[in-house]
PDB file of N, CA and C in Angstrom:
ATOM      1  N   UNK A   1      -1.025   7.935 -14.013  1.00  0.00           N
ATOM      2  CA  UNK A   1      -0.098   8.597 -13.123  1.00  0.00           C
ATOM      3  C   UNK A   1      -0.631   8.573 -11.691  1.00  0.00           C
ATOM      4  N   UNK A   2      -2.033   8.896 -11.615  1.00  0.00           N
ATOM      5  CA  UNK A   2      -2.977   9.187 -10.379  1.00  0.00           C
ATOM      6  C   UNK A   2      -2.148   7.879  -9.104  1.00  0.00           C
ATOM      7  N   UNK A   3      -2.428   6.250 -10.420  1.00  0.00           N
ATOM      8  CA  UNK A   3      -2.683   5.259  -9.745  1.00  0.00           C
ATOM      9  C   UNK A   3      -1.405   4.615  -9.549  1.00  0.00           C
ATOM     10  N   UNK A   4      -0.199   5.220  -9.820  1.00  0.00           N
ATOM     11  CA  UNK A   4       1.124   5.057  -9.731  1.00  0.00           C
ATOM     12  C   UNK A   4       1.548   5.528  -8.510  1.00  0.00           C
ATOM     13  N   UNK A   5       0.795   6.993  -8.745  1.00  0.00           N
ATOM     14  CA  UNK A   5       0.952   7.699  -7.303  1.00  0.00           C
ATOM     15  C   UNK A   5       0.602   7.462  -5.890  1.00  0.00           C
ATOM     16  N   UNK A   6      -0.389   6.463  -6.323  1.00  0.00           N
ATOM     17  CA  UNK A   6      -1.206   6.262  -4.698  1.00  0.00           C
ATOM     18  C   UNK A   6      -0.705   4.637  -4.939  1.00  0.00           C
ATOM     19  N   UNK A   7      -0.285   4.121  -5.559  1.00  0.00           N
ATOM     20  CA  UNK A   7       0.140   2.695  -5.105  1.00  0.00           C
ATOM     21  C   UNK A   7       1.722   2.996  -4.540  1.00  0.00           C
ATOM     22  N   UNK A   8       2.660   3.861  -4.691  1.00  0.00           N
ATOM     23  CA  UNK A   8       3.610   4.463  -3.959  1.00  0.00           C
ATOM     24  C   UNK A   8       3.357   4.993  -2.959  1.00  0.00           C
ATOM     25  N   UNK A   9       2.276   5.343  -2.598  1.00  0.00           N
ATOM     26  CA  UNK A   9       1.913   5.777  -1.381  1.00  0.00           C
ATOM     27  C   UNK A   9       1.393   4.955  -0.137  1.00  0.00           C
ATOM     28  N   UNK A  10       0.783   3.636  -0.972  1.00  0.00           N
ATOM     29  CA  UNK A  10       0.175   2.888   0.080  1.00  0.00           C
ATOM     30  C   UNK A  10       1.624   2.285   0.133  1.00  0.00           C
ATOM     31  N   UNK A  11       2.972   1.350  -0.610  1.00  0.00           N
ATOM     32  CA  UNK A  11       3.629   0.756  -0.510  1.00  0.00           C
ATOM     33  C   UNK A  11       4.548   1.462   0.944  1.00  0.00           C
ATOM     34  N   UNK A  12       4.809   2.790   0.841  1.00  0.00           N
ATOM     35  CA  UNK A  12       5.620   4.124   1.285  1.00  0.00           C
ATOM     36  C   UNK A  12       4.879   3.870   2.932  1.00  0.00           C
ATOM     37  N   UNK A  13       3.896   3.611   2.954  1.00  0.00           N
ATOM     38  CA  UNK A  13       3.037   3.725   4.079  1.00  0.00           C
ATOM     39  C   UNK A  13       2.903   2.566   5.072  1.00  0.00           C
ATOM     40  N   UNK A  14       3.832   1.448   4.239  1.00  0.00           N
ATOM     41  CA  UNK A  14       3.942  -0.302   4.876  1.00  0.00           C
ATOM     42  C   UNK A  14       5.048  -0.569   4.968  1.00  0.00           C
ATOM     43  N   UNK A  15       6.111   0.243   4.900  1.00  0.00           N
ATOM     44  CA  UNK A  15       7.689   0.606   4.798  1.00  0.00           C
ATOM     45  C   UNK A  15       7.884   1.254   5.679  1.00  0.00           C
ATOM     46  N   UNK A  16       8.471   0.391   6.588  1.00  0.00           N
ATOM     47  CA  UNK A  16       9.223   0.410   8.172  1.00  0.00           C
ATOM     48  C   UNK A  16      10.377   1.962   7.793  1.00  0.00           C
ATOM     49  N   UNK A  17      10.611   3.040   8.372  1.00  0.00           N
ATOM     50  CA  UNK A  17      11.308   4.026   8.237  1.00  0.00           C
ATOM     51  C   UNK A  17      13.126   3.238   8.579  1.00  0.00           C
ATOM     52  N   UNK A  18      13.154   2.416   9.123  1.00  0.00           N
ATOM     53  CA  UNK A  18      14.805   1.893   8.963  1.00  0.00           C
ATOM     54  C   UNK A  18      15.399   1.327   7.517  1.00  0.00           C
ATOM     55  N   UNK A  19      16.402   1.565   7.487  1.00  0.00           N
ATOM     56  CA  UNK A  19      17.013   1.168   6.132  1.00  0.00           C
ATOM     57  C   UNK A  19      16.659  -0.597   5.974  1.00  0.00           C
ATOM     58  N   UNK A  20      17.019  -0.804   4.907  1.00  0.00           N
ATOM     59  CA  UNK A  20      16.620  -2.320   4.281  1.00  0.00           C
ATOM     60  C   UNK A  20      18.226  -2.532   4.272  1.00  0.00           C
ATOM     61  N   UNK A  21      18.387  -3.832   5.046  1.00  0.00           N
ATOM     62  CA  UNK A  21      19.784  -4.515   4.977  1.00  0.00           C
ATOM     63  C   UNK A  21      20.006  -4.783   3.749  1.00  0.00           C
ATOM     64  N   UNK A  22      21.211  -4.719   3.231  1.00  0.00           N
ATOM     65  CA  UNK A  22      21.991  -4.896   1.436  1.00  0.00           C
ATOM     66  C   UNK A  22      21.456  -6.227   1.404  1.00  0.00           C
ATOM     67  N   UNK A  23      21.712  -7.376   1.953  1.00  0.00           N
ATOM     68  CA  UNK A  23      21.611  -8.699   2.140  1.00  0.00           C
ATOM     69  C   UNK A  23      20.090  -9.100   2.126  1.00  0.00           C
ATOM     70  N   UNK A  24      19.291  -9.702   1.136  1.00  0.00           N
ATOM     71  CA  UNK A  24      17.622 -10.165   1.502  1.00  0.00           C
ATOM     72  C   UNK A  24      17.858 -11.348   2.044  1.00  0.00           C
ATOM     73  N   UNK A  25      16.956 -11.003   3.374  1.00  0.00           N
ATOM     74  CA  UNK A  25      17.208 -12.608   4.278  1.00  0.00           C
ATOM     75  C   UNK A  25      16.137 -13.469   3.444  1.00  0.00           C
ATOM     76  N   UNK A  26      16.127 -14.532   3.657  1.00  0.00           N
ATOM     77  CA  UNK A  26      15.340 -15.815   3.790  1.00  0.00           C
ATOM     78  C   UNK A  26      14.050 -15.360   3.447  1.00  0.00           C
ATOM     79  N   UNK A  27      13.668 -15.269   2.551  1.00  0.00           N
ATOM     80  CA  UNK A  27      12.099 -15.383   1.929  1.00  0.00           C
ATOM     81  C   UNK A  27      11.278 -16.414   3.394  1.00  0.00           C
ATOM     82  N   UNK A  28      10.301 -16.003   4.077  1.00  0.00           N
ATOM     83  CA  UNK A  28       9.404 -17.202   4.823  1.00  0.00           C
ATOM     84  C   UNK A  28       8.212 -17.888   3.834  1.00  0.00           C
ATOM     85  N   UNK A  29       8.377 -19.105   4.486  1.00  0.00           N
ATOM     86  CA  UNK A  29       7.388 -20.035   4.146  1.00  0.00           C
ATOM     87  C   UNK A  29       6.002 -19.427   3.558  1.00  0.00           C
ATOM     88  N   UNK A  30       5.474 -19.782   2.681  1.00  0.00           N
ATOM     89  CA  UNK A  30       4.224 -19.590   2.588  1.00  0.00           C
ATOM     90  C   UNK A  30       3.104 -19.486   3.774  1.00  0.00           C
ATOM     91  N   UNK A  31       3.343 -20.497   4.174  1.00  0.00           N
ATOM     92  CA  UNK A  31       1.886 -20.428   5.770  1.00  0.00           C
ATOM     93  C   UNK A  31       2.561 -20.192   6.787  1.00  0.00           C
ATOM     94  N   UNK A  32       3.783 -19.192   6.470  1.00  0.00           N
ATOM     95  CA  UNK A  32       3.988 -18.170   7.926  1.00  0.00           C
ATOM     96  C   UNK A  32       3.089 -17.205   8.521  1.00  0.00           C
ATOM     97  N   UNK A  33       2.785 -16.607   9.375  1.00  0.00           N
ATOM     98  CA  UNK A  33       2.018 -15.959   9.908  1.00  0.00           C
ATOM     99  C   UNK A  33       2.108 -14.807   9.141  1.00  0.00           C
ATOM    100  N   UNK A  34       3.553 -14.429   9.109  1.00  0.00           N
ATOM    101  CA  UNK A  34       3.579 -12.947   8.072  1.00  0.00           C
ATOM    102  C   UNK A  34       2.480 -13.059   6.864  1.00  0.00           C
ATOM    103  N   UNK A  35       3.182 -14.587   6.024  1.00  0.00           N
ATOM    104  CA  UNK A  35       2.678 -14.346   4.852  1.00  0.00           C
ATOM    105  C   UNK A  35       1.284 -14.222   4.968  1.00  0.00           C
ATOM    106  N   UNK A  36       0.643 -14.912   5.385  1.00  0.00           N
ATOM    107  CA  UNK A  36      -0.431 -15.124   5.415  1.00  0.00           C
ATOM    108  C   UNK A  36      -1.474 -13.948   5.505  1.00  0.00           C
ATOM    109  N   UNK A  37      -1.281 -12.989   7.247  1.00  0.00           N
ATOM    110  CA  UNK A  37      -1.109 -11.663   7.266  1.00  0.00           C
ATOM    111  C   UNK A  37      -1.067 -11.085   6.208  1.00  0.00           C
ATOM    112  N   UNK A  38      -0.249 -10.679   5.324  1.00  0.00           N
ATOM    113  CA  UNK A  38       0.239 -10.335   4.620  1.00  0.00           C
ATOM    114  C   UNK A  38      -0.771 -10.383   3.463  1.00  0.00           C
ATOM    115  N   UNK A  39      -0.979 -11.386   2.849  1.00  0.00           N
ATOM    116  CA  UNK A  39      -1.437 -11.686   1.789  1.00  0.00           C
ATOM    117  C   UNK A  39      -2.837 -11.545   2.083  1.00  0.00           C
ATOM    118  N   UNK A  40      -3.583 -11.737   3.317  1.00  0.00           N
ATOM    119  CA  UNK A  40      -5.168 -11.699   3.496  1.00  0.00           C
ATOM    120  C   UNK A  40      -5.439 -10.264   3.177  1.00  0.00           C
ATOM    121  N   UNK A  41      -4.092  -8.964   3.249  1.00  0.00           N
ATOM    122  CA  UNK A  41      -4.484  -7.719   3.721  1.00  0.00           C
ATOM    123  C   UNK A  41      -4.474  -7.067   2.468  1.00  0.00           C
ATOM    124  N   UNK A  42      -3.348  -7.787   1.528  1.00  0.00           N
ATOM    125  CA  UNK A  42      -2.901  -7.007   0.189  1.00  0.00           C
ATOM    126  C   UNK A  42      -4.539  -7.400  -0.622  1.00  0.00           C
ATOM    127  N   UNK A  43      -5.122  -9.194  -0.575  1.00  0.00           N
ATOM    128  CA  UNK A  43      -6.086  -9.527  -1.167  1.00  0.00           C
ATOM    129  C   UNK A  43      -7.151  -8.480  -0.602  1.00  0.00           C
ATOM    130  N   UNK A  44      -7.434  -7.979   0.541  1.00  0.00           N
ATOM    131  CA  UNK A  44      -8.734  -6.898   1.262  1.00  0.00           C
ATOM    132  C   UNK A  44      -8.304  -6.238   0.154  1.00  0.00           C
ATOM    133  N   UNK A  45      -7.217  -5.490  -0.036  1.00  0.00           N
ATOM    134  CA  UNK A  45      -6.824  -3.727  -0.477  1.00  0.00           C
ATOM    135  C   UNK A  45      -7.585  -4.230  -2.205  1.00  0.00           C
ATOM    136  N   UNK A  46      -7.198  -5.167  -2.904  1.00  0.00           N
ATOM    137  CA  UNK A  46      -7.231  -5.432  -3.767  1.00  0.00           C
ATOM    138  C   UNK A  46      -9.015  -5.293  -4.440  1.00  0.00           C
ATOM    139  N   UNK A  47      -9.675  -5.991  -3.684  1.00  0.00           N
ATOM    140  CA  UNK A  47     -11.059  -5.942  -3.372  1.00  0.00           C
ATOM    141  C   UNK A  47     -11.654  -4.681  -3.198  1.00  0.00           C
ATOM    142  N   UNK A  48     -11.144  -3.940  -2.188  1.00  0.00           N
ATOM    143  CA  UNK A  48     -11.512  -2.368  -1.702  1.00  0.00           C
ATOM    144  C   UNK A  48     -10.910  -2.046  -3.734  1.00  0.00           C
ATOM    145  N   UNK A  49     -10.330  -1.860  -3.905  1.00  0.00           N
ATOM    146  CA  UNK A  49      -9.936  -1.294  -5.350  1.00  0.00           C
ATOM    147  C   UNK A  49     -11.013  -1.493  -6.341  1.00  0.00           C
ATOM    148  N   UNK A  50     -11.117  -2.785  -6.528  1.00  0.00           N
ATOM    149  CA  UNK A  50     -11.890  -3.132  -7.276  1.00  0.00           C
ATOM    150  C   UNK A  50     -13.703  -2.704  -7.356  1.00  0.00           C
ATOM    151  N   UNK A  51     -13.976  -3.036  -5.891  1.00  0.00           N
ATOM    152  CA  UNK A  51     -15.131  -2.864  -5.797  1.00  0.00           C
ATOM    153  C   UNK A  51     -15.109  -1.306  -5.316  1.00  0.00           C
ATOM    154  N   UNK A  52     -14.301  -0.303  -5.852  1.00  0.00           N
ATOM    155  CA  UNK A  52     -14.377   1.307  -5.608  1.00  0.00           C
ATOM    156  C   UNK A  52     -15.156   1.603  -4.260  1.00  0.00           C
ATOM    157  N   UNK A  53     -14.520   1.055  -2.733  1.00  0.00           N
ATOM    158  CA  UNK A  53     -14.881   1.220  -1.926  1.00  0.00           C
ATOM    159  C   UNK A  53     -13.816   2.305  -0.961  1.00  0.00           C
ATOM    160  N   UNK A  54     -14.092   3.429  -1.720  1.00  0.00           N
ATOM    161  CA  UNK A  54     -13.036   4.668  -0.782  1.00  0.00           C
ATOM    162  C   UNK A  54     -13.116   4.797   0.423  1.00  0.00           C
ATOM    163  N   UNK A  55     -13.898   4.294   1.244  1.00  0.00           N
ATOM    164  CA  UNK A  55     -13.864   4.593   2.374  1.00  0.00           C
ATOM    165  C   UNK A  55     -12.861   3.400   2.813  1.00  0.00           C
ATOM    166  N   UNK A  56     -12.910   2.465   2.713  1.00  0.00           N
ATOM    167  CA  UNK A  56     -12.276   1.321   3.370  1.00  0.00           C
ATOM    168  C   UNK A  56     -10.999   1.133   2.771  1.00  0.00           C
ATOM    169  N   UNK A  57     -10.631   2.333   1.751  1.00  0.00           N
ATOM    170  CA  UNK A  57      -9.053   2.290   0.607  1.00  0.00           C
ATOM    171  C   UNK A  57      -8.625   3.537   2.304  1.00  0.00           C
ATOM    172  N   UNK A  58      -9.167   4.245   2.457  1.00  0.00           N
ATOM    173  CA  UNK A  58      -8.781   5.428   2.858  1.00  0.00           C
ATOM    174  C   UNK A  58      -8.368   4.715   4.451  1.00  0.00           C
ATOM    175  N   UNK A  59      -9.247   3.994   4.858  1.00  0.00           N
ATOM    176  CA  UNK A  59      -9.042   3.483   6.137  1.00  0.00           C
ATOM    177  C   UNK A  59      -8.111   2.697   6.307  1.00  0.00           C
ATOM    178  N   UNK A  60      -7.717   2.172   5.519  1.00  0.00           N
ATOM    179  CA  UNK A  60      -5.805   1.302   5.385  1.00  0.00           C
ATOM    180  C   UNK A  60      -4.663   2.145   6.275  1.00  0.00           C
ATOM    181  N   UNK A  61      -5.533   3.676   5.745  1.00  0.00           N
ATOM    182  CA  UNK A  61      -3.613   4.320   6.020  1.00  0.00           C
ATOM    183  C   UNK A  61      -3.469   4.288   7.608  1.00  0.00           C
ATOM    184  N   UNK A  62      -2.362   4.590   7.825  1.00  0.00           N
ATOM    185  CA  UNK A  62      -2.127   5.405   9.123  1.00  0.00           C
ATOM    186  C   UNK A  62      -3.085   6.343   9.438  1.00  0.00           C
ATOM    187  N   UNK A  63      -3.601   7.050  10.799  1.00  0.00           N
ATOM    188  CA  UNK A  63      -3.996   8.159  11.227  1.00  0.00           C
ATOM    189  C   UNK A  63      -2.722   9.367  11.025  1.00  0.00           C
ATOM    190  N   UNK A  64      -1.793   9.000  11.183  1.00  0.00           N
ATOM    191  CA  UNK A  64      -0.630   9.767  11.581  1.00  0.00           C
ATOM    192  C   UNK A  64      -0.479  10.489   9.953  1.00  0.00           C
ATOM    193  N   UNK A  65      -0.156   9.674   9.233  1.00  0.00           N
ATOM    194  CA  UNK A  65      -0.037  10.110   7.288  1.00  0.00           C
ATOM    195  C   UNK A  65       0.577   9.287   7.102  1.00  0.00           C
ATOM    196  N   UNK A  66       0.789   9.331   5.757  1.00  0.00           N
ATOM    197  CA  UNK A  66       2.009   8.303   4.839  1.00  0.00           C
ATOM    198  C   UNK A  66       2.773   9.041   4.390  1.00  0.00           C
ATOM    199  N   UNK A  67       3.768   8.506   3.819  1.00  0.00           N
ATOM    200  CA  UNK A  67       4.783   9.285   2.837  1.00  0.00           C
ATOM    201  C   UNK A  67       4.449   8.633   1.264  1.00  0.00           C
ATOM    202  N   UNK A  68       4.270   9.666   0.163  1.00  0.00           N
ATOM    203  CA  UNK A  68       3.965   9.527  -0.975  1.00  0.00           C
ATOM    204  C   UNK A  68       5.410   9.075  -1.978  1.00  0.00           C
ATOM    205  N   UNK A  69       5.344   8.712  -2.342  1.00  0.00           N
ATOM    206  CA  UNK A  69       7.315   8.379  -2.628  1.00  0.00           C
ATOM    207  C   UNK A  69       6.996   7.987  -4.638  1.00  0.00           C
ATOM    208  N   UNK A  70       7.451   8.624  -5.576  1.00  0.00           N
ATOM    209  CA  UNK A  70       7.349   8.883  -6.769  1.00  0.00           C
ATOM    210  C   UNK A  70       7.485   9.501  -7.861  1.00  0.00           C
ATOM    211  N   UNK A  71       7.772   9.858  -9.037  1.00  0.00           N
ATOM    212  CA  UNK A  71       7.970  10.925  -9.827  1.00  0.00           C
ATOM    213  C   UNK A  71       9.320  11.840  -9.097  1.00  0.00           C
ATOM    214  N   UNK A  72      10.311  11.332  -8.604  1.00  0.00           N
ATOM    215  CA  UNK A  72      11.314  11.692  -8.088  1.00  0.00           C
ATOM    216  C   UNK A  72      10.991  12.732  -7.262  1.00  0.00           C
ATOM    217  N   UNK A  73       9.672  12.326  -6.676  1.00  0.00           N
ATOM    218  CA  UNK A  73       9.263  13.246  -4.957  1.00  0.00           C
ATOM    219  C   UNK A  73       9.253  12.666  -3.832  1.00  0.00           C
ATOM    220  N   UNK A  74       9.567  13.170  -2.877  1.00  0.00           N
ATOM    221  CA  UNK A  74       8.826  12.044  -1.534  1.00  0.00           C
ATOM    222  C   UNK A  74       8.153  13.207  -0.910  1.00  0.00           C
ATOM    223  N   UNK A  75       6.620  13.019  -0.295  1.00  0.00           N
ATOM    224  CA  UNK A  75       5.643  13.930   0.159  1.00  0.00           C
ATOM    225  C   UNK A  75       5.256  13.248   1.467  1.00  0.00           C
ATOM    226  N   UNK A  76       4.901  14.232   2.339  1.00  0.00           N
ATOM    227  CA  UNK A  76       4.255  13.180   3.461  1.00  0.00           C
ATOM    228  C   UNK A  76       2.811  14.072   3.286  1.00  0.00           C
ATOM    229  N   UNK A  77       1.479  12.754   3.378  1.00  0.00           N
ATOM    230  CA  UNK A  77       0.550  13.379   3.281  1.00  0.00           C
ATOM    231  C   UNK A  77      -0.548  13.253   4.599  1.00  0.00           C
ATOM    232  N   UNK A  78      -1.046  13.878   5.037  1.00  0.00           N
ATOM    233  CA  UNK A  78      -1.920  13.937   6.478  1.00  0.00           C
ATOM    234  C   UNK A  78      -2.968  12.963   5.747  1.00  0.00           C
ATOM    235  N   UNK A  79      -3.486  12.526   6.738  1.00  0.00           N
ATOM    236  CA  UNK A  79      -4.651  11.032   6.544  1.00  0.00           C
ATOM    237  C   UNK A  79      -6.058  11.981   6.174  1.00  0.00           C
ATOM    238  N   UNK A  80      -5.984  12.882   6.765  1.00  0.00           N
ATOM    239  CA  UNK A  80      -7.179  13.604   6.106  1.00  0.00           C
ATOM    240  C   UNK A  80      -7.157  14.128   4.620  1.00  0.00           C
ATOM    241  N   UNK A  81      -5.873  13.831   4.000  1.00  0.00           N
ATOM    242  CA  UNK A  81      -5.761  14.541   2.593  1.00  0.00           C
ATOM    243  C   UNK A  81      -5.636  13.154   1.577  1.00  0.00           C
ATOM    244  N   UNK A  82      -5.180  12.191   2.286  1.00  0.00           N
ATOM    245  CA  UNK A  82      -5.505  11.037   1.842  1.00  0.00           C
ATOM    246  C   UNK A  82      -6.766  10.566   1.643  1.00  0.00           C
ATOM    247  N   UNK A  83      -7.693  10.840   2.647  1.00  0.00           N
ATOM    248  CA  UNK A  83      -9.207  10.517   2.582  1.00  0.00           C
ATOM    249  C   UNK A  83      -9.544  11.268   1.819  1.00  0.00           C
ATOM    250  N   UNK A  84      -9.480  12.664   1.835  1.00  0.00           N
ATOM    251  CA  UNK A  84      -9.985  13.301   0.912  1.00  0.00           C
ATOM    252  C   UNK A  84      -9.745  12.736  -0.820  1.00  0.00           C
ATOM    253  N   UNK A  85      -8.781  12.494  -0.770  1.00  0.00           N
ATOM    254  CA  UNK A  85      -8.428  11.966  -2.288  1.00  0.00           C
ATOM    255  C   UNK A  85      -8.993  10.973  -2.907  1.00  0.00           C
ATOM    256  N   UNK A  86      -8.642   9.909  -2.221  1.00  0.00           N
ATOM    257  CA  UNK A  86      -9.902   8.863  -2.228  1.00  0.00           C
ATOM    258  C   UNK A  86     -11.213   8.806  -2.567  1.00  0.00           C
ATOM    259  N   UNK A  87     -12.014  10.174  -1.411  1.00  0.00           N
ATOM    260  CA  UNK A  87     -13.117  10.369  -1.860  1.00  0.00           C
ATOM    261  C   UNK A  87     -13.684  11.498  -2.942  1.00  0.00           C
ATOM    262  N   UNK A  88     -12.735  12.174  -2.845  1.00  0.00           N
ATOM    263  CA  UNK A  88     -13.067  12.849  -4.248  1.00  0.00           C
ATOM    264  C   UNK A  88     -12.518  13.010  -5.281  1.00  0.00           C
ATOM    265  N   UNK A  89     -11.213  12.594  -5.365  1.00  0.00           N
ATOM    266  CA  UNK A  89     -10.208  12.978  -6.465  1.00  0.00           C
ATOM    267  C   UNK A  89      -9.913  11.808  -7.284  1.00  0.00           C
ATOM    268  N   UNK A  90     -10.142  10.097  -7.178  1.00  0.00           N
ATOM    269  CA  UNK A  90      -9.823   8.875  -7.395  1.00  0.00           C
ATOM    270  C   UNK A  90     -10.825   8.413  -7.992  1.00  0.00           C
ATOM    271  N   UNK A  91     -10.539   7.557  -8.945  1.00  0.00           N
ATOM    272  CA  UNK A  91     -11.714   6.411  -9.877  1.00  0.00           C
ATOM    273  C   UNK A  91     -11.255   5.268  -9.376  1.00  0.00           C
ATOM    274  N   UNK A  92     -12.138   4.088  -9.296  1.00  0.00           N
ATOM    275  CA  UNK A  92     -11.617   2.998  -9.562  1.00  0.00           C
ATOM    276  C   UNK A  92     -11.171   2.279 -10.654  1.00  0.00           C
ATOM    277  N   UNK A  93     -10.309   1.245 -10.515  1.00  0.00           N
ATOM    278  CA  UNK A  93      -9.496   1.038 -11.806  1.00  0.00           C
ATOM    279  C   UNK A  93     -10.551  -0.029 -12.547  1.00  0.00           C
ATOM    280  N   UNK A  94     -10.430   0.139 -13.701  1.00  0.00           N
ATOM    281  CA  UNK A  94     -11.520  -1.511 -14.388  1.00  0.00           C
ATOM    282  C   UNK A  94     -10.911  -2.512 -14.001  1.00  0.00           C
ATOM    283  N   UNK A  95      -9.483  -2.576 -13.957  1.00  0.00           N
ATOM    284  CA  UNK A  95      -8.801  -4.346 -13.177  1.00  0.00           C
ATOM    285  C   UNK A  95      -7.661  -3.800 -12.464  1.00  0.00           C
ATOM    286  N   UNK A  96      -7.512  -4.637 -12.092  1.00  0.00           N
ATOM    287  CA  UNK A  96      -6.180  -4.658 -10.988  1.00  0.00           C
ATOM    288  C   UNK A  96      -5.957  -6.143 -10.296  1.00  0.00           C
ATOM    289  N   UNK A  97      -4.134  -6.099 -10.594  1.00  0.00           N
ATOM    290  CA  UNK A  97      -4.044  -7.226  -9.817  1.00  0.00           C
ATOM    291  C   UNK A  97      -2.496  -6.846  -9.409  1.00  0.00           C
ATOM    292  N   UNK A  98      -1.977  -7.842  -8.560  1.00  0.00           N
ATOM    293  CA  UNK A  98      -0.908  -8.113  -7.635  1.00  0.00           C
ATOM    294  C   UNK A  98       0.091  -8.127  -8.795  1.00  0.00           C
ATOM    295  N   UNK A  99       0.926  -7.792  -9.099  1.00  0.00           N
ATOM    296  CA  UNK A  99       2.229  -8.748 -10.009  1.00  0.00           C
ATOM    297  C   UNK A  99       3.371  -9.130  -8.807  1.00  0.00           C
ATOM    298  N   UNK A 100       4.227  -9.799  -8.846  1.00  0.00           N
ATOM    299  CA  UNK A 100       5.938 -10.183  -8.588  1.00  0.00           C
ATOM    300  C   UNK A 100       5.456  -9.689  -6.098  1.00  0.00           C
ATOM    301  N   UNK A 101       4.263  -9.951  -6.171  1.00  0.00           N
ATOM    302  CA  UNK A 101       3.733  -9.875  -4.657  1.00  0.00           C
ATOM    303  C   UNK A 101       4.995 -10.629  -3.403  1.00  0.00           C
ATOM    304  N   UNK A 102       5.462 -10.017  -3.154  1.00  0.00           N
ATOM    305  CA  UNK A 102       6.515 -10.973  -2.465  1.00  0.00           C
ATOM    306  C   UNK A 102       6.652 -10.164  -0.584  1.00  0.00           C
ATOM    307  N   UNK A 103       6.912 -11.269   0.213  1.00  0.00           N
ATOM    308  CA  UNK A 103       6.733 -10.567   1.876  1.00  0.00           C
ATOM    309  C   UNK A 103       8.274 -10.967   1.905  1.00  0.00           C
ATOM    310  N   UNK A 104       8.669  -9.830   2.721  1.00  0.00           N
ATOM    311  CA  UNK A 104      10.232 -10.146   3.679  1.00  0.00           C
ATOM    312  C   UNK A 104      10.158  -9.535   4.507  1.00  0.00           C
ATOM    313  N   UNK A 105      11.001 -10.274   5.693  1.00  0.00           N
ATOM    314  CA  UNK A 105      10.990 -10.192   6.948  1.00  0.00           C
ATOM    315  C   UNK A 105      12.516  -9.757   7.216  1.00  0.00           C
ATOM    316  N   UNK A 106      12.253  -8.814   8.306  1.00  0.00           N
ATOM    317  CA  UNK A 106      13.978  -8.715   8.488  1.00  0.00           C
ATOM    318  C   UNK A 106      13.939  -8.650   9.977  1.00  0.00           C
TER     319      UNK A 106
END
């Protein structure tokens, strides 16, 4: 549940506050700048997970907070309660990986 919760939170936290057009534009190229971007940052987070490095999970977020979005809640949480969680309330997972990883641009 923990890790449901905080992967809704980091997703919640990379989610532009404007609505998502009904219409998905144009998937970009693989060696677009987004993707690329994109994919170097999700592979860091992935790493930070793995190798149970809370400080550098915690340093992803915003200063400002994220919004926690899950279990039919949406929470906004201050970056200091995020760190805190991280560092004291979180395990690392034995594996983890990406599934259905996809970038869009609008």
């Amino acid at each position: 549940m923990k890790r449901m919760m905080m992967a809704a939170l980091l997703a919640a936290a990379m989610v532009p506050g404007a609505a998502m057009a009904e219409e998905a534009p144009a998937a970009p190229a693989d060696d677009a700048p987004v993707v690329i971007e994109a994919k170097t940052f999700m592979a860091g987070y992935a790493d930070d997970l793995l190798t149970g490095d809370r400080a550098a999970i915690a340093n992803r977020y915003d200063r400002r907070g994220a919004w926690r979005v899950g279990g039919g809640e949406k929470t906004f949480d201050e970056w200091n309660a995020i760190r805190r969680y991280y560092a004291e309330g979180w395990n690392k997972p034995a594996t983890f990986e990406w599934r259905d990883f996809r970038v869009r641009t609008h």
